[in-house]
C-alpha atoms as a PDB file:
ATOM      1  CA  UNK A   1      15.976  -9.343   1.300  1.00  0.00           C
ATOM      2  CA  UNK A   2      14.669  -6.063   3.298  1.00  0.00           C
ATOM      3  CA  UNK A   3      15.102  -2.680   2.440  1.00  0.00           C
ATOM      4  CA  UNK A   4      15.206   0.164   4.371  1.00  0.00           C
ATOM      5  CA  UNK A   5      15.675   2.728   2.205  1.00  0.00           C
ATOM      6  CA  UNK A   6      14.962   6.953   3.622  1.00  0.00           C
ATOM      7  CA  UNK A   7      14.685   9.443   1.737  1.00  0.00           C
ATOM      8  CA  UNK A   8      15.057  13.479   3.511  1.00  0.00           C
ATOM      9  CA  UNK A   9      14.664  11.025   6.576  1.00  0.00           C
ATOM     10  CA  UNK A  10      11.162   9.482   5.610  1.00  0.00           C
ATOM     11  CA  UNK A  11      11.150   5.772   5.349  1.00  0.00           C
ATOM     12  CA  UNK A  12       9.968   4.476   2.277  1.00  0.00           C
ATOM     13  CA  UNK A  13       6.980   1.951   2.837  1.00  0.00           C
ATOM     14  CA  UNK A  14       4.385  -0.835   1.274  1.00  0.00           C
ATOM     15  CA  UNK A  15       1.300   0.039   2.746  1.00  0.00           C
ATOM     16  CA  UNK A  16      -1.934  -2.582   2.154  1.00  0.00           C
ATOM     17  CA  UNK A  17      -4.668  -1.302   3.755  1.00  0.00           C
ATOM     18  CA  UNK A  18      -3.939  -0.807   7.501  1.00  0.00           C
ATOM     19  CA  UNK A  19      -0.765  -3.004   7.375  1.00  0.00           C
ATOM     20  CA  UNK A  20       3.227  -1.397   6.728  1.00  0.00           C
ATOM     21  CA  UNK A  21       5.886  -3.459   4.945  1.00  0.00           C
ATOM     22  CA  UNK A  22       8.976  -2.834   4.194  1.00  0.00           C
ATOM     23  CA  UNK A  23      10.069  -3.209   0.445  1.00  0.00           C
ATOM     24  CA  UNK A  24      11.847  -6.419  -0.793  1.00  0.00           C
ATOM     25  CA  UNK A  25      14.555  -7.015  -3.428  1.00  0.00           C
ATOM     26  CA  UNK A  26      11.622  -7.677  -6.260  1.00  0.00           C
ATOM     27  CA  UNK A  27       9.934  -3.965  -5.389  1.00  0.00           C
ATOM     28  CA  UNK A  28      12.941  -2.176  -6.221  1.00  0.00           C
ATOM     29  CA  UNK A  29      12.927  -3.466  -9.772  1.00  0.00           C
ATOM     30  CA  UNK A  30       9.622  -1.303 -10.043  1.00  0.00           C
ATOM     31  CA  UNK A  31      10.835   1.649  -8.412  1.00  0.00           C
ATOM     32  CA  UNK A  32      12.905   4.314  -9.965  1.00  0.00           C
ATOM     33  CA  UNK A  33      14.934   5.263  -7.467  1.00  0.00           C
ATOM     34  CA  UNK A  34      19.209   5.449  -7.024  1.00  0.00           C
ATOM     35  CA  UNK A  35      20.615   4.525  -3.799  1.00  0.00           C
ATOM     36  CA  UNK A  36      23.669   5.221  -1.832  1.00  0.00           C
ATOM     37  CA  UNK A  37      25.547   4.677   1.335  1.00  0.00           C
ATOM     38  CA  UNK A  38      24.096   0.736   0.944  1.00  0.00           C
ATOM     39  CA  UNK A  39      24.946  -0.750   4.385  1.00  0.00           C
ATOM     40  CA  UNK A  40      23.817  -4.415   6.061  1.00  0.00           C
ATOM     41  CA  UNK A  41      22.016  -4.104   8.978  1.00  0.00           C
ATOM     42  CA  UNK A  42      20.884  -7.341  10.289  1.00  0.00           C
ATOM     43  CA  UNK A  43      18.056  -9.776  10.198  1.00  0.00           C
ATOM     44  CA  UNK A  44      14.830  -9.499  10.531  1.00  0.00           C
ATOM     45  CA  UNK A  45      12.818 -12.488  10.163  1.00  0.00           C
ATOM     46  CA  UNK A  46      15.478 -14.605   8.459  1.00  0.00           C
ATOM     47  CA  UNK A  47      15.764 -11.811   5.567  1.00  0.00           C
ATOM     48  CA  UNK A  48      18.925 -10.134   5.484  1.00  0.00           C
ATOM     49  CA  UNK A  49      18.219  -6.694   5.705  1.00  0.00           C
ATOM     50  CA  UNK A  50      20.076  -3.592   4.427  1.00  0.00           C
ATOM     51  CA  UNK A  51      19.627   0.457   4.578  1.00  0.00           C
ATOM     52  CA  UNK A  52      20.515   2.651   2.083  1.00  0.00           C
ATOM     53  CA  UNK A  53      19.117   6.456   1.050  1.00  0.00           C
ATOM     54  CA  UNK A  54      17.549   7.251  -2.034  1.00  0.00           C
ATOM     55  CA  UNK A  55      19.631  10.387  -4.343  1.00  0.00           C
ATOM     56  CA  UNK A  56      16.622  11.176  -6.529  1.00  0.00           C
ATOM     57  CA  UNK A  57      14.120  12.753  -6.078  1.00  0.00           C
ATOM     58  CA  UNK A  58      10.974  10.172  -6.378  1.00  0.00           C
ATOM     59  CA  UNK A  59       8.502  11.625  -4.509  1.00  0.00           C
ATOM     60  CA  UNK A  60       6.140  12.337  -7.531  1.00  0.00           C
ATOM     61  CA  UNK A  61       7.761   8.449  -8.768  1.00  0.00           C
ATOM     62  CA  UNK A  62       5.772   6.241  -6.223  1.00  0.00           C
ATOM     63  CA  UNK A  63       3.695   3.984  -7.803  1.00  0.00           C
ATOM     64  CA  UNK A  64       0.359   3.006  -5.731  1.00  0.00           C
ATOM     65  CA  UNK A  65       1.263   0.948  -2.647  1.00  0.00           C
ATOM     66  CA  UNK A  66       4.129   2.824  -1.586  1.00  0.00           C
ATOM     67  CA  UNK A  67       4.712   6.046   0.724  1.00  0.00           C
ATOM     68  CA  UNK A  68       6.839   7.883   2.516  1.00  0.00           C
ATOM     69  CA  UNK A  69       6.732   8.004   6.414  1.00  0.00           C
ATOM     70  CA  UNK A  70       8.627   9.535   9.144  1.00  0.00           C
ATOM     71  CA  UNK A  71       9.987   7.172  11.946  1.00  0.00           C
ATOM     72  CA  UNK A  72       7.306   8.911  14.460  1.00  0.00           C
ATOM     73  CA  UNK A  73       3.784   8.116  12.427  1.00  0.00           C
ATOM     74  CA  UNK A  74       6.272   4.631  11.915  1.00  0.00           C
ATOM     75  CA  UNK A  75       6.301   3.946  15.704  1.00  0.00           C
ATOM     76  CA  UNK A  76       2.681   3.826  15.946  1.00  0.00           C
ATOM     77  CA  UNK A  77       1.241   1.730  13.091  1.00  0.00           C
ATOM     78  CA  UNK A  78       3.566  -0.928  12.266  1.00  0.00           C
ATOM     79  CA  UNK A  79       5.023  -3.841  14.180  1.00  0.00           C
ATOM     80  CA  UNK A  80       7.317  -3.461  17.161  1.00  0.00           C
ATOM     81  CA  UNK A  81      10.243  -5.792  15.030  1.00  0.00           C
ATOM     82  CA  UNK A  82       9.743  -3.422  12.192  1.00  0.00           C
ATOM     83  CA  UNK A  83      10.017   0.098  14.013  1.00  0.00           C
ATOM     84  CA  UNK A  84      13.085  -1.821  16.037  1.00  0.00           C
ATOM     85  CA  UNK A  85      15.109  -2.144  12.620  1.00  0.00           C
ATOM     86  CA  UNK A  86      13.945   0.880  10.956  1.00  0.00           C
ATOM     87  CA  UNK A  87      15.263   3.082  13.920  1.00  0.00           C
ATOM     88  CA  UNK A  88      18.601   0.913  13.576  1.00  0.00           C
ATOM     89  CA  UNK A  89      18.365   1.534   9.663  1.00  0.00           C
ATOM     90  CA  UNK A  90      17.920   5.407  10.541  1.00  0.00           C
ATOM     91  CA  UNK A  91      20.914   5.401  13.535  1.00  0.00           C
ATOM     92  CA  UNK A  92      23.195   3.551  11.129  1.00  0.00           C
ATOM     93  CA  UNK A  93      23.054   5.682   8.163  1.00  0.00           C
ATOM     94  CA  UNK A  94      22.818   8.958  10.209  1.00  0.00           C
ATOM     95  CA  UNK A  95      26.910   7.306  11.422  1.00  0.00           C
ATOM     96  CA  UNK A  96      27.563   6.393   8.304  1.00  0.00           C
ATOM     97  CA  UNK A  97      26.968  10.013   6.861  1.00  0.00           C
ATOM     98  CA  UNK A  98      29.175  11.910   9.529  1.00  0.00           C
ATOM     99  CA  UNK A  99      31.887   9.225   8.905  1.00  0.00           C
ATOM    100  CA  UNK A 100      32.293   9.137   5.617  1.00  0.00           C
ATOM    101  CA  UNK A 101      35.946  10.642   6.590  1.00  0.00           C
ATOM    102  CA  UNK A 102      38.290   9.365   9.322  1.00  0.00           C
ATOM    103  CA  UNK A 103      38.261  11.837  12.727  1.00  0.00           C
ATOM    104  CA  UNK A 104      41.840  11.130  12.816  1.00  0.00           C
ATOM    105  CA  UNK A 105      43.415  12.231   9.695  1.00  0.00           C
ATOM    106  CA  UNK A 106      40.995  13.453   7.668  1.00  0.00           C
ATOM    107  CA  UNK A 107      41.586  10.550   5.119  1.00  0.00           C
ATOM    108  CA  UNK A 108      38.035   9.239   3.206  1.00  0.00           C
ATOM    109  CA  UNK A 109      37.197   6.119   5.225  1.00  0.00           C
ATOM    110  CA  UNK A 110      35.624   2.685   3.958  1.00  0.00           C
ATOM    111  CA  UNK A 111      33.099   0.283   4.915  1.00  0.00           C
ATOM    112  CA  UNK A 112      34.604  -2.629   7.384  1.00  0.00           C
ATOM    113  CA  UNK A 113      34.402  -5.902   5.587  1.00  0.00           C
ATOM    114  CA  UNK A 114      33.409  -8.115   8.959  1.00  0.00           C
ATOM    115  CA  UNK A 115      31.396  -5.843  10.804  1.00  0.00           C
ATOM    116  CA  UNK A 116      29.679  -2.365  10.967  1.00  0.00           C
ATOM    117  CA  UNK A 117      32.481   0.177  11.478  1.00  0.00           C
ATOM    118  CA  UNK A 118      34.330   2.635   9.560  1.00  0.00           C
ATOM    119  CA  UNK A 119      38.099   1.973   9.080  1.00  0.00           C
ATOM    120  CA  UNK A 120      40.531   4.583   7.464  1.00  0.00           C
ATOM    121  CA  UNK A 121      43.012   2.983   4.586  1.00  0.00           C
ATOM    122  CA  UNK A 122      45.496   5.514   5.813  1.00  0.00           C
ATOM    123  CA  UNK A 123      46.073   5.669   9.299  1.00  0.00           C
ATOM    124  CA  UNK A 124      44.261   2.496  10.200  1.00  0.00           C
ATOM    125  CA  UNK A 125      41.317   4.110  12.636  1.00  0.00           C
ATOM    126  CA  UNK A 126      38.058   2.092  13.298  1.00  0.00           C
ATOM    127  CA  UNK A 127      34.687   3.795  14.036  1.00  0.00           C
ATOM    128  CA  UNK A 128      31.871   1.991  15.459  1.00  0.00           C
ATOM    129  CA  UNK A 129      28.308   3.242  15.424  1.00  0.00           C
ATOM    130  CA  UNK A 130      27.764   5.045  18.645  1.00  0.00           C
ATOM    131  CA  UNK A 131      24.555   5.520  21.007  1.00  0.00           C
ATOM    132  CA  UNK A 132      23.084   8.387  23.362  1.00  0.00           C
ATOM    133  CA  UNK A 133      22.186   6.952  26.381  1.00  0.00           C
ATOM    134  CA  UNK A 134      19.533   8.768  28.042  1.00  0.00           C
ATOM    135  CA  UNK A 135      17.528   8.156  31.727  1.00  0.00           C
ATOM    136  CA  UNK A 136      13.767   8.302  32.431  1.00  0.00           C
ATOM    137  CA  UNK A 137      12.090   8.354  35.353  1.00  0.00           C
ATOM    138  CA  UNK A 138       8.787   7.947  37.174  1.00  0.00           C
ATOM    139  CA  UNK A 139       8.916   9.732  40.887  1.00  0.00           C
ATOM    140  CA  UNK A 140       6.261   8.498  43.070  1.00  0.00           C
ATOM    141  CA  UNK A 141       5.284  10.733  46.476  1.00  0.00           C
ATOM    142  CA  UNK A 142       2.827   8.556  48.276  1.00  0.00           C
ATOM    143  CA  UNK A 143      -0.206   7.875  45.958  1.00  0.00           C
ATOM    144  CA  UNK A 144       0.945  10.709  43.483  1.00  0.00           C
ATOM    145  CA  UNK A 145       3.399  10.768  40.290  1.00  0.00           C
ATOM    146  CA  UNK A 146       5.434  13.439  39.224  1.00  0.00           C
ATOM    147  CA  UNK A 147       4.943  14.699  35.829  1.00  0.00           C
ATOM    148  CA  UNK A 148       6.494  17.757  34.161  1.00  0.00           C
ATOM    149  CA  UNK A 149       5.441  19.863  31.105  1.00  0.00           C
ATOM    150  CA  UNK A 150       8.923  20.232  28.994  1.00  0.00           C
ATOM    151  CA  UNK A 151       9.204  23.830  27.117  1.00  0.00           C
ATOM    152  CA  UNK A 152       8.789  21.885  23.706  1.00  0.00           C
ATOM    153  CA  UNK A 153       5.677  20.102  24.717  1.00  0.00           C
ATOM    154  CA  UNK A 154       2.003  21.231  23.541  1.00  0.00           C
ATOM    155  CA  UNK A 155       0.703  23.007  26.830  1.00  0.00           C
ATOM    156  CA  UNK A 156      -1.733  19.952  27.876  1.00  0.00           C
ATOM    157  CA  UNK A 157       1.252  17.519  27.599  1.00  0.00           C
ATOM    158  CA  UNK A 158       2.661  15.877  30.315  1.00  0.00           C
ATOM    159  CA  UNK A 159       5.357  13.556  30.859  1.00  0.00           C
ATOM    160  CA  UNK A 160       8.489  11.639  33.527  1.00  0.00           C
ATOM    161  CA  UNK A 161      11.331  12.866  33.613  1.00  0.00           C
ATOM    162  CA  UNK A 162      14.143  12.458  31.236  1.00  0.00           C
ATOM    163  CA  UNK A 163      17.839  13.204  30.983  1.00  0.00           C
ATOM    164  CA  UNK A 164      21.293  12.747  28.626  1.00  0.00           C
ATOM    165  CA  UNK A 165      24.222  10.774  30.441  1.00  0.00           C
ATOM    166  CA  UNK A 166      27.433  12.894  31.240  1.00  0.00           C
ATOM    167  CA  UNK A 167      30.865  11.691  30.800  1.00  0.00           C
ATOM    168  CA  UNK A 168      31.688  10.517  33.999  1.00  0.00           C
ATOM    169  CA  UNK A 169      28.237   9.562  35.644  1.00  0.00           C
ATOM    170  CA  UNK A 170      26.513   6.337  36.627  1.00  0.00           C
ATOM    171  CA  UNK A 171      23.227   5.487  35.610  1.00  0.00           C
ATOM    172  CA  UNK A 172      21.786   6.766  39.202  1.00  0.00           C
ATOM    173  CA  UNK A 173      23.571   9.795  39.580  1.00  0.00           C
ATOM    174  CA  UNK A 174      22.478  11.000  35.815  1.00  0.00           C
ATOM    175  CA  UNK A 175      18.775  10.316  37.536  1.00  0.00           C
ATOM    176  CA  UNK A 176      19.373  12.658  40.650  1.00  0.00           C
ATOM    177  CA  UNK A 177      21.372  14.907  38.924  1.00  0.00           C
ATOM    178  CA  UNK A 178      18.751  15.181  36.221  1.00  0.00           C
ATOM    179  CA  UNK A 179      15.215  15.409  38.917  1.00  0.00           C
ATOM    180  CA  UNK A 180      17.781  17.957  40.978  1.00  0.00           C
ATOM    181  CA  UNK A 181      18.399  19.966  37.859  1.00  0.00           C
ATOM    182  CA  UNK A 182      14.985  20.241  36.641  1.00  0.00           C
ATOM    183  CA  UNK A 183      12.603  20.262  39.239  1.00  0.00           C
ATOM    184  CA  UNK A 184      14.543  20.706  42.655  1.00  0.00           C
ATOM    185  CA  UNK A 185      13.720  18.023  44.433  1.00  0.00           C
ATOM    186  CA  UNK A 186      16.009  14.522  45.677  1.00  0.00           C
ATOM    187  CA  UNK A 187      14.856  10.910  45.338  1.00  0.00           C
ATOM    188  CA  UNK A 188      15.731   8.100  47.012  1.00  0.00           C
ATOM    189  CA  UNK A 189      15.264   4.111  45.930  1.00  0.00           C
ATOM    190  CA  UNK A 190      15.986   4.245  42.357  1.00  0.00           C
ATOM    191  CA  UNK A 191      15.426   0.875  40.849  1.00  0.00           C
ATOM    192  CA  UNK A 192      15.795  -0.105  37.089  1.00  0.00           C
ATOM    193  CA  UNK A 193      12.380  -0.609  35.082  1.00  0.00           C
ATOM    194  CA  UNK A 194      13.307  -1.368  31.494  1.00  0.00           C
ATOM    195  CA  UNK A 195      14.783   0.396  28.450  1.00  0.00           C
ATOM    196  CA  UNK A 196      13.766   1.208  24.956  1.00  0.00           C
ATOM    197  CA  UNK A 197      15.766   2.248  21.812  1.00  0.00           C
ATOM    198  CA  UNK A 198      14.978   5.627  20.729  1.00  0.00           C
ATOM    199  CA  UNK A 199      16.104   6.283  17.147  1.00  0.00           C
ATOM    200  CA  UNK A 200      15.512  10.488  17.279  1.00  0.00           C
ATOM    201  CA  UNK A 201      18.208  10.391  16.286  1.00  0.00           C
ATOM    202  CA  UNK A 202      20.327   7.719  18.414  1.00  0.00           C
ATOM    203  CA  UNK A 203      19.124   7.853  22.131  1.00  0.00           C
ATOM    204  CA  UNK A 204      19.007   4.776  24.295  1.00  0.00           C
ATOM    205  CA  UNK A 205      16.392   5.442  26.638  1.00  0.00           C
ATOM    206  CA  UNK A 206      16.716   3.857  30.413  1.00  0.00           C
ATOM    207  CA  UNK A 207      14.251   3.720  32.857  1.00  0.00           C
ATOM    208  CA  UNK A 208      13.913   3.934  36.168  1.00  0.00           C
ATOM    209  CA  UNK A 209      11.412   4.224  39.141  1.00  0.00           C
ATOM    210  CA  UNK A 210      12.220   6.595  42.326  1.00  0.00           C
ATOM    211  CA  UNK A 211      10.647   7.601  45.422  1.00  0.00           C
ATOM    212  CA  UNK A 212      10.463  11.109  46.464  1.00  0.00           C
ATOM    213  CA  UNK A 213      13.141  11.886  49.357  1.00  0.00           C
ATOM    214  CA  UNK A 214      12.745  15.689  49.606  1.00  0.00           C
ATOM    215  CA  UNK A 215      12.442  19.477  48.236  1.00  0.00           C
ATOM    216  CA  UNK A 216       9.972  21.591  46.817  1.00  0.00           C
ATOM    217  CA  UNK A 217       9.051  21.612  43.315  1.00  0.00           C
ATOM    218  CA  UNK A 218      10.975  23.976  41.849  1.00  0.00           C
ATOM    219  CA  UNK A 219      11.573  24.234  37.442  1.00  0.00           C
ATOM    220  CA  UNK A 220      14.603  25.240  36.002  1.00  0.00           C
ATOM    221  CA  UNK A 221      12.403  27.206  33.158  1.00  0.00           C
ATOM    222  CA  UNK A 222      14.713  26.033  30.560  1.00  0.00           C
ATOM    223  CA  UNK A 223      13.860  22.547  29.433  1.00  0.00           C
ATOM    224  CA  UNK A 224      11.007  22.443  31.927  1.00  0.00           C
ATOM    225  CA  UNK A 225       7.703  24.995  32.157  1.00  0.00           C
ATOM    226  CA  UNK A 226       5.844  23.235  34.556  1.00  0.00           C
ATOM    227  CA  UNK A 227       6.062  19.768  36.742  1.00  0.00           C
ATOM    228  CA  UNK A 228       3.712  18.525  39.789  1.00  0.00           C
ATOM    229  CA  UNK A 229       2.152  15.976  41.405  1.00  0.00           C
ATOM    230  CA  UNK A 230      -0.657  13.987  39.853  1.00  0.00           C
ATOM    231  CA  UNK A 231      -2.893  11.552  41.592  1.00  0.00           C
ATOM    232  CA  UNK A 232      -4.232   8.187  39.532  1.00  0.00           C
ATOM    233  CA  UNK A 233      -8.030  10.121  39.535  1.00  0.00           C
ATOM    234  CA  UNK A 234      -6.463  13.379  38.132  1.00  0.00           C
ATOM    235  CA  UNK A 235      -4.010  12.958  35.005  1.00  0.00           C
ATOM    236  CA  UNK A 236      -3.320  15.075  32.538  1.00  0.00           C
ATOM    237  CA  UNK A 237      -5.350  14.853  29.373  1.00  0.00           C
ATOM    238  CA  UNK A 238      -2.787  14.211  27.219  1.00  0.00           C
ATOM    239  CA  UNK A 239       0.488  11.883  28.392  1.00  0.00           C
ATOM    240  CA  UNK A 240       2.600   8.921  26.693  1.00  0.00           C
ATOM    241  CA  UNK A 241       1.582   6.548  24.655  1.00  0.00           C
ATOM    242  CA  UNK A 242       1.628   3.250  26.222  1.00  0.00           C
ATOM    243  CA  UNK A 243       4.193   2.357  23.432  1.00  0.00           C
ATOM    244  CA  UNK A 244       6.851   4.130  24.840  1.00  0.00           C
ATOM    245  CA  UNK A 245       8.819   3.809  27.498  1.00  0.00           C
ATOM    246  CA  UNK A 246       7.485   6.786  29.394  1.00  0.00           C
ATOM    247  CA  UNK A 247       3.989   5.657  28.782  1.00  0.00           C
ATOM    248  CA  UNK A 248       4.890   2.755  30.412  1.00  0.00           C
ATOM    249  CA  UNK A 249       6.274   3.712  33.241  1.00  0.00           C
ATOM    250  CA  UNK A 250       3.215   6.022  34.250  1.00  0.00           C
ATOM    251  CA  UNK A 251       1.172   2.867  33.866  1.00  0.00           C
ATOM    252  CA  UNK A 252       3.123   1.305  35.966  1.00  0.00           C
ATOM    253  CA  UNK A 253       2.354   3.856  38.557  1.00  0.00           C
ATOM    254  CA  UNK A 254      -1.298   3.678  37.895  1.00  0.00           C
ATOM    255  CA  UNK A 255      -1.215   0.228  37.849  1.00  0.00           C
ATOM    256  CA  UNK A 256       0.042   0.568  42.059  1.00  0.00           C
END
């Protein structure tokens, strides 16, 4: 039995040397810690695995072996299965905390007994754990890729595009509304490339690949403070990880 237990949204961790675990039944015995919101999320190896958020405050309670670590650092130093049900830990309790009461009424709600949902004792509503989903997109121009510098970013970061899904919108329109939106130009031949959960907090990442159709380059200045073309010889220093979805995609394009 796994735990995945956060606490102020750091994931508490065995760490041996340069390897992450994730706690077992027998390591909370040692640890003084109080839990609530105790959900079951899954499997993960043929251990049944739950999530759950620690009340006290145990920072200064560790014993050696064990640590605290944002879902971030988590991506890039453990296991992809690990980081997979950590980020469905984190999306899960994140539901479960703005659920606690029923959207409906008002009533308190409860845990379902045969699956992961929310159900009010007194009007009878069920709430299901709900996803972001999100497009990404590498835009190729002949031998070039276009990469934008978002507002947020440090100034030598680069990465593809990315947008939220609106009510109402396919997959491919989100895509050419998004590139339109942000840097002014239309694609054409937008073809699926993969997808990637993205537990910050709840997005579902979907990418895509596009071809330039035409436009200028022109940044909306609000999400995005720079974007242009980037031959395979001249990158930006600093871009995606090739962990990520993004990253991936722009190896794909170097990759050509």
């Amino acid at each position: 039995m796994l735990w995945f237990l956060f606490y102020k949204n750091k994931l508490l961790i065995k760490v041996d040397s340069d390897s992450v675990s994730i706690p077992n039944k027998e390591d909370l015995t040692v640890l003084e810690i109080q839990l609530k919101r105790e959900v079951y999320i899954g499997m993960l190896d043929n251990s049944p695995c739950f999530a759950a958020e620690i009340t006290n405050d145990s920072q200064l309670l560790l014993p050696d072996g064990f640590n605290y670590k944002n879902l971030r650092e988590l991506f890039s130093k453990s296991e992809d299965d690990i980081f997979r049900v950590a980020g469905r830990a984190y999306q899960i309790l994140n539901w479960v905390r703005k659920h606690e009461f029923c959207g409906k009424c008002g009533g308190p709600t409860k845990n379902k007994a045969d699956e992961i949902a929310k159900e009010c004792p007194s009007c009878g509503a069920v709430s299901f754990p709900r996803i972001s989903p999100a497009v990404i997109v590498a835009i190729v121009k002949e031998d070039k890729i276009l990469l934008a510098r978002n507002i947020n970013f440090p100034t030598s970061f680069y990465s593809v595009l990315a947008g939220f899904v609106e009510p109402g919108e396919t997959l491919e329109e989100c895509v050419q509304r998004e590139v339109k939106e942000e840097v002014g130009i239309e694609v054409k031949n937008i073809k699926y490339f993969g997808s990637q959960s993205w537990p910050f907090p709840d997005s579902l990442m979907i990418a895509f690949t596009a071809e330039y159709a035409n436009g200028e380059i022109a940044v909306d200045t609000t999400e995005i403070s720079h974007a242009d073309w980037f031959s395979g010889c001249h990158m930006p220093v600093n871009i995606p990880g090739k962990t990520t979805i993004a990253g991936r995609l722009i190896e794909w394009f170097l990759e050509r």
